[in-house]
N, C-alpha and C. Protein backbone atom coordinates (compact mmCIF):
# COMPACT_ATOMS: atom_id res chain seq x y z
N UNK A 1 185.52 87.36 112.99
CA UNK A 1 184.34 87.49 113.82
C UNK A 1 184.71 87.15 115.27
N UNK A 2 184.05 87.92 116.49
CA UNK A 2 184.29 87.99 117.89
C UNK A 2 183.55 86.41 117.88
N UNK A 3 184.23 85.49 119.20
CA UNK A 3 183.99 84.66 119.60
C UNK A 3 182.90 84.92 120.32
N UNK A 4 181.90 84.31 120.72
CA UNK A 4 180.68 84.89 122.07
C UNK A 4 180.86 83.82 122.93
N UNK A 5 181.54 84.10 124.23
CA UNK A 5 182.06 83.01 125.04
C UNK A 5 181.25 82.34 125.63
N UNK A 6 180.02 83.60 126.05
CA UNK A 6 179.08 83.08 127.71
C UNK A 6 177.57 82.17 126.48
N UNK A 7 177.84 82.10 125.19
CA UNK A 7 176.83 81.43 123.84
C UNK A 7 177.22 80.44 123.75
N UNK A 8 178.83 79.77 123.49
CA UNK A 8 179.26 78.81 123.56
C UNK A 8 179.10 77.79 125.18
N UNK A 9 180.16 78.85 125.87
CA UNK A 9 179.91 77.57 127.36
C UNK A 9 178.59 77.75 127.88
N UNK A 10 177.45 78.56 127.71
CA UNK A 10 175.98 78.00 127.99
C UNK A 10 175.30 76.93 127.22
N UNK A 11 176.08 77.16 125.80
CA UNK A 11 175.66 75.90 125.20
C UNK A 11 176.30 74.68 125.69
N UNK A 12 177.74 74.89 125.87
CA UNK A 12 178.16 73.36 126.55
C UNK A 12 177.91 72.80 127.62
N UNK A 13 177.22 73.78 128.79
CA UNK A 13 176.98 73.30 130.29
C UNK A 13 175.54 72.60 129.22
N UNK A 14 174.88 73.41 128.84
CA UNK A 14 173.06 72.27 128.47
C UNK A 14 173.36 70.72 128.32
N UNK A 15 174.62 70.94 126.98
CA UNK A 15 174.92 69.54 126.93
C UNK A 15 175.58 68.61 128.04
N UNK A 16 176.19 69.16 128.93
CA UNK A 16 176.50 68.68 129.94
C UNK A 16 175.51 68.24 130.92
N UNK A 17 174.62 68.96 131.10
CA UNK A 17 173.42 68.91 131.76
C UNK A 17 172.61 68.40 131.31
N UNK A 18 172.22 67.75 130.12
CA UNK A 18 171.24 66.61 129.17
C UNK A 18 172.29 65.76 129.74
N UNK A 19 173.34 65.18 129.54
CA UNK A 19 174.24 64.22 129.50
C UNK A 19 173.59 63.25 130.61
N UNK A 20 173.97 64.55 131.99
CA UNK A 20 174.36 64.44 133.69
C UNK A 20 172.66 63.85 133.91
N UNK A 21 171.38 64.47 133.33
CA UNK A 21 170.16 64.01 133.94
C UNK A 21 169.89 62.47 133.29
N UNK A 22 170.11 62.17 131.80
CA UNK A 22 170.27 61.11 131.36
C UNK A 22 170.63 59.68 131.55
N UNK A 23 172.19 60.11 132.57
CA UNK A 23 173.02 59.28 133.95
C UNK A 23 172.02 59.17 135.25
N UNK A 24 171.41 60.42 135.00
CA UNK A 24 170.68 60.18 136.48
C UNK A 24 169.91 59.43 136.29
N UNK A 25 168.87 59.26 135.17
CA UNK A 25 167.61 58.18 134.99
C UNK A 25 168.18 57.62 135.02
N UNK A 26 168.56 56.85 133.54
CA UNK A 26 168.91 55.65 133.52
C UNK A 26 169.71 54.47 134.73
N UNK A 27 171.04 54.95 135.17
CA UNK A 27 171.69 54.76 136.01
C UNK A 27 171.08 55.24 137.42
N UNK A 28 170.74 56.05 137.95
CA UNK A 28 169.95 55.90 139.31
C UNK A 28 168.57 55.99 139.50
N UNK A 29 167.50 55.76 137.98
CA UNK A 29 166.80 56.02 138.58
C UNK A 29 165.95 56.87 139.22
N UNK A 30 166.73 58.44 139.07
CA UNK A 30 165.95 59.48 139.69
C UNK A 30 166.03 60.61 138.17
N UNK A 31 164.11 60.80 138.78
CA UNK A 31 163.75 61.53 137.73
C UNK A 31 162.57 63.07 138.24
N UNK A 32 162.57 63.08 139.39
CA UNK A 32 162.36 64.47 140.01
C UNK A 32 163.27 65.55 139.78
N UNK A 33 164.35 65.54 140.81
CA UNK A 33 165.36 66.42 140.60
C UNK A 33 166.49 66.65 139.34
N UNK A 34 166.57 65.39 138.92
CA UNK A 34 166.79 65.66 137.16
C UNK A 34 166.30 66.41 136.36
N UNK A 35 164.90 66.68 136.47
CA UNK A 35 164.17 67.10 135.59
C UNK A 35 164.36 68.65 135.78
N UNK A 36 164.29 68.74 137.16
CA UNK A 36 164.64 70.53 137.51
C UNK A 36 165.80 71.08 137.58
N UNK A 37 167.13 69.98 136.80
CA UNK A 37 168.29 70.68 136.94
C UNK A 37 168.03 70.15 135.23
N UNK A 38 167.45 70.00 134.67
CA UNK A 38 167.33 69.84 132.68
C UNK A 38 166.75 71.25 132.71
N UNK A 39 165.76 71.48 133.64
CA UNK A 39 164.74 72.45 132.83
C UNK A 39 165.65 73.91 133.55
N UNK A 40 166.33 74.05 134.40
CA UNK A 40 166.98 75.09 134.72
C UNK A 40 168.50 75.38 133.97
N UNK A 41 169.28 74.05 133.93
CA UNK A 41 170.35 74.05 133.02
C UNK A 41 170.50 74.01 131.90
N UNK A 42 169.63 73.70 131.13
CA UNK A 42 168.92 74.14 129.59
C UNK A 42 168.55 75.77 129.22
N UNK A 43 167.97 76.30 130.26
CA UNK A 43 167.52 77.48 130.17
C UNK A 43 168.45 78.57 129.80
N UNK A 44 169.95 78.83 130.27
CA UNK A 44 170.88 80.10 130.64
C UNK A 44 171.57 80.07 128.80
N UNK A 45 171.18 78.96 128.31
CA UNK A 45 171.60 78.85 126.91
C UNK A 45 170.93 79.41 125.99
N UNK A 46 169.02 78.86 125.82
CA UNK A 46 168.06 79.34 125.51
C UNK A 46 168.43 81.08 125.58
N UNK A 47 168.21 81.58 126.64
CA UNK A 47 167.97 83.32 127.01
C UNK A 47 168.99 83.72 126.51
N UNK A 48 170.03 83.28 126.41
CA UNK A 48 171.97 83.81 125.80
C UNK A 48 171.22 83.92 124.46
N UNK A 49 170.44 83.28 123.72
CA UNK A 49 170.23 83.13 121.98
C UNK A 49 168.89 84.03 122.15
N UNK A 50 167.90 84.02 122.79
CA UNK A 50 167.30 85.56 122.73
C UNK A 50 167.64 86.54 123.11
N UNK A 51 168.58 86.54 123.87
CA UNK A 51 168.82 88.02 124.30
C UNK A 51 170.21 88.31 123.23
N UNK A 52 170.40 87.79 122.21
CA UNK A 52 171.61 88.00 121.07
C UNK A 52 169.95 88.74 119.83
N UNK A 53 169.23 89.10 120.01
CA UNK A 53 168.15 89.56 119.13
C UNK A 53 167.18 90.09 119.88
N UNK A 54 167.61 90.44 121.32
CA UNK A 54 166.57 91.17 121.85
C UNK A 54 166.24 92.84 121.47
N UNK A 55 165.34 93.51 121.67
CA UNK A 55 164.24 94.52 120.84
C UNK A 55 164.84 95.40 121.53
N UNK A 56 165.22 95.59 122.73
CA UNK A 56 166.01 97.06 123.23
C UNK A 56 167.00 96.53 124.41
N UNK A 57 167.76 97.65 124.50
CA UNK A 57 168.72 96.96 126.28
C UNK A 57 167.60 96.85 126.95
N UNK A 58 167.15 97.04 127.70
CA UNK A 58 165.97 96.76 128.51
C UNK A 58 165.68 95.04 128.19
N UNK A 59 165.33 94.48 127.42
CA UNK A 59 165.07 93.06 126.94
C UNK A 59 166.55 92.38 126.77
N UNK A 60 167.37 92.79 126.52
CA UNK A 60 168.77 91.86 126.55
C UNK A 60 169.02 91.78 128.13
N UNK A 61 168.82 93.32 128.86
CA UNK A 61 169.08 93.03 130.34
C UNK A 61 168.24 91.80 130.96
N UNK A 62 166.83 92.41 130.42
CA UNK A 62 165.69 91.14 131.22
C UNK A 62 166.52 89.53 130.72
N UNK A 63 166.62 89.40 129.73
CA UNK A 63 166.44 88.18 129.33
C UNK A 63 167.87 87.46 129.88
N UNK A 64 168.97 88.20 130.16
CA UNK A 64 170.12 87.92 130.77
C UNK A 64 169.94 87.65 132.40
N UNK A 65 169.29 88.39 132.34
CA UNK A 65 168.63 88.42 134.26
C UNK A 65 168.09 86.91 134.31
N UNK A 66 167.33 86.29 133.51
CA UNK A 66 166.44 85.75 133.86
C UNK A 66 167.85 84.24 133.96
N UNK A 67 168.53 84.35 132.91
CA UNK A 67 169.06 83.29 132.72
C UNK A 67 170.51 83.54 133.72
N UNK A 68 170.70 84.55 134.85
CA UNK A 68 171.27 84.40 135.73
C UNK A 68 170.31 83.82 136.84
N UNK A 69 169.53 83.52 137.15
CA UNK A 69 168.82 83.45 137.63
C UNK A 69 168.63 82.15 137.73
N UNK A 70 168.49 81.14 136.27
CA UNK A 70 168.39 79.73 135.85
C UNK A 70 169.72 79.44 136.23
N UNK A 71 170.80 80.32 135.92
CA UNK A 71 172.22 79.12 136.41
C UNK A 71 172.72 79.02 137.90
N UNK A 72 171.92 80.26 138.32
CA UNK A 72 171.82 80.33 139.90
C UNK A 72 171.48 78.81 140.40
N UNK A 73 169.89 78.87 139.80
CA UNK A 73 168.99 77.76 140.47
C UNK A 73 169.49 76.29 140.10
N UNK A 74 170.37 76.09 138.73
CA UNK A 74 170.94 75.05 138.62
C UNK A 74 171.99 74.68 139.46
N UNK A 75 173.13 75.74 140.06
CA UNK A 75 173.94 74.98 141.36
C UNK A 75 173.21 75.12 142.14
N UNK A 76 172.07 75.45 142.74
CA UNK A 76 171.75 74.81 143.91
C UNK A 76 170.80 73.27 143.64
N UNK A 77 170.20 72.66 142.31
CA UNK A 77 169.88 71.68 141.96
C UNK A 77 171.74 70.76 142.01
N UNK A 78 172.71 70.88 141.82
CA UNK A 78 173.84 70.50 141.47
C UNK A 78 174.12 69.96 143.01
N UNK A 79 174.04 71.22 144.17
CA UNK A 79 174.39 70.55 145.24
C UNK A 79 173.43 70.07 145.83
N UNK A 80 172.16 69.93 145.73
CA UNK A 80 171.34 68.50 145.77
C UNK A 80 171.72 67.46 145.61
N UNK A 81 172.00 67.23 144.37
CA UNK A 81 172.42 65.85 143.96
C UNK A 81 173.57 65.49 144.75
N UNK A 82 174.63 66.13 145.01
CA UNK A 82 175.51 65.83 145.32
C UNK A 82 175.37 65.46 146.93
N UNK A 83 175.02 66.51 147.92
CA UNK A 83 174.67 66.12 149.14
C UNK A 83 173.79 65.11 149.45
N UNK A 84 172.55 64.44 148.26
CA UNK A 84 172.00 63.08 149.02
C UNK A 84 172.76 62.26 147.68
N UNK A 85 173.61 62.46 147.56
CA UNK A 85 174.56 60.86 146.70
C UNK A 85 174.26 60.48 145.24
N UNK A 86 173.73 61.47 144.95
CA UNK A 86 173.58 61.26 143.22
C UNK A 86 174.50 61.14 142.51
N UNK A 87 175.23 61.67 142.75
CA UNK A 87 176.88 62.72 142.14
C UNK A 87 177.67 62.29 143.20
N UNK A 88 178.79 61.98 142.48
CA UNK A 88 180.17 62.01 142.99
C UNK A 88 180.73 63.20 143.20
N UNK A 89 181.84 63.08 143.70
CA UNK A 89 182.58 64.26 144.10
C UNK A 89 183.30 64.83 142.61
N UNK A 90 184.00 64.26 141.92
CA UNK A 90 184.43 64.30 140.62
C UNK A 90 183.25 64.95 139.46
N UNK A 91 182.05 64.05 139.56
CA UNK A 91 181.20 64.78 138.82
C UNK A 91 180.59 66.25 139.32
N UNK A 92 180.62 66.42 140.91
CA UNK A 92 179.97 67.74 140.95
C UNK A 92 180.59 68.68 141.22
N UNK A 93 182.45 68.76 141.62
CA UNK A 93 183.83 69.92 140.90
C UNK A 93 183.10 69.95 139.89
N UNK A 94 183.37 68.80 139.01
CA UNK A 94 183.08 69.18 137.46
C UNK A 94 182.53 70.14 136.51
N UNK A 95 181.09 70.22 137.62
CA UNK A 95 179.99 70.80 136.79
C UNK A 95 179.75 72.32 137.55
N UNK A 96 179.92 71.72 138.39
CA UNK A 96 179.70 73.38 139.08
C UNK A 96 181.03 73.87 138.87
N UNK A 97 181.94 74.04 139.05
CA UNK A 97 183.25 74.92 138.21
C UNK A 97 182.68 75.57 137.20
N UNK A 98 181.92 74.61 136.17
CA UNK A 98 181.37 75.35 134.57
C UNK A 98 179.89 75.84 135.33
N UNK A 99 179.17 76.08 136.13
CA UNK A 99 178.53 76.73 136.69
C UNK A 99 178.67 78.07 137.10
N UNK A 100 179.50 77.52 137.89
CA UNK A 100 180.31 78.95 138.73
C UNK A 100 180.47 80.28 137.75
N UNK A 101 181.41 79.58 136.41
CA UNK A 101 181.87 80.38 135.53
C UNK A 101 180.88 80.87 134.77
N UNK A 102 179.76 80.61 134.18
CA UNK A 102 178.47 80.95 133.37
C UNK A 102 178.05 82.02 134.45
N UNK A 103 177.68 81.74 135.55
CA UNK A 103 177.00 82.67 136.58
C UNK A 103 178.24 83.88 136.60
N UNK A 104 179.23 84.13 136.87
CA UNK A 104 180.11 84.95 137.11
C UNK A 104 180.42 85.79 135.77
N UNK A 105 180.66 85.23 134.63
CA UNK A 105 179.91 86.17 133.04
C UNK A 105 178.88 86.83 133.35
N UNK A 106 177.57 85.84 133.16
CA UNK A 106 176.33 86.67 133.12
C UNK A 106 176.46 87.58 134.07
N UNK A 107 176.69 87.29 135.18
CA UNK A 107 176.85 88.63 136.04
C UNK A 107 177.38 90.08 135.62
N UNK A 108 178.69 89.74 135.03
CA UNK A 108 179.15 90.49 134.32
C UNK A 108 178.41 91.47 133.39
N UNK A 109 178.07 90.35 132.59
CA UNK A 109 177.25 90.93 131.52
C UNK A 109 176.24 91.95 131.61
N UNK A 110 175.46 91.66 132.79
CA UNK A 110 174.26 92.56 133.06
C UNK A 110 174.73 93.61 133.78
N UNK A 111 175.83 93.73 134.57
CA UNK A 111 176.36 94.84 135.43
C UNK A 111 176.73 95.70 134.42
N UNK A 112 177.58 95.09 133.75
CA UNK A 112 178.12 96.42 132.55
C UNK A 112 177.41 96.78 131.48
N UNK A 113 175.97 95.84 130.89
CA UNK A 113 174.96 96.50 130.28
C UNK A 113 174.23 97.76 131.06
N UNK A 114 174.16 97.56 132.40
CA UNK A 114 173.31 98.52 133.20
C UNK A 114 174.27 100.21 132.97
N UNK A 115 175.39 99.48 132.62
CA UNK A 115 176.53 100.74 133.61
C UNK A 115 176.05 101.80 132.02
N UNK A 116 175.71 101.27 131.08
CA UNK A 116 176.23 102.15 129.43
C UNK A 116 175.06 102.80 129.26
């Protein structure tokens, strides 16, 4: 059976991203912008597992769209944190690298669904 790459590392950035907001309460304290990099970095995983059972291309495109869209909005929640001092420098390479790479798949993904 084919591996599904962008199913797996969307699932591992979530967990990374439960981990990272978890650090943020507890340890700093902040629970605004946590919450909108849980509910955006949670998301690109979610839409990867509906759009693996979506009803036509049209709905795998949407639902891929949407969750380029969520990993978009999660690096720019990522360099939040990082520019007012939430995040270290170490933690936010870290995460945005596995950002970068989810966004640059999905991209993928939906360009060459469109192209067939």
């Amino acid at each position: 059976m084919k591996k599904n790459i962008i199913k797996e590392k969307s699932y591992l950035f979530a967990i990374r991203v439960v981990n990272l907001c978890r650090y943020l309460q507890e340890t700093k304290k902040e629970y605004v912008l946590s919450k909108q990099l849980l509910r955006s970095g949670t998301a690109p995983g979610a839409l990867v597992r509906e759009a693996e059972h979506a009803q036509s291309r049209a709905d795998f495109i949407h639902k891929m769209s949407i969750g380029l869209k969520e990993i978009n909005e999660s690096e720019y929640w990522i360099n939040l944190l990082y520019d007012t001092d939430y995040i270290n420098k170490e933690q936010y390479d870290s995460i945005l690298i596995d950002a970068q790479e989810i966004l640059k798949i999905m991209i993928s993904i939906v360009k060459t669904t469109k192209q067939k």
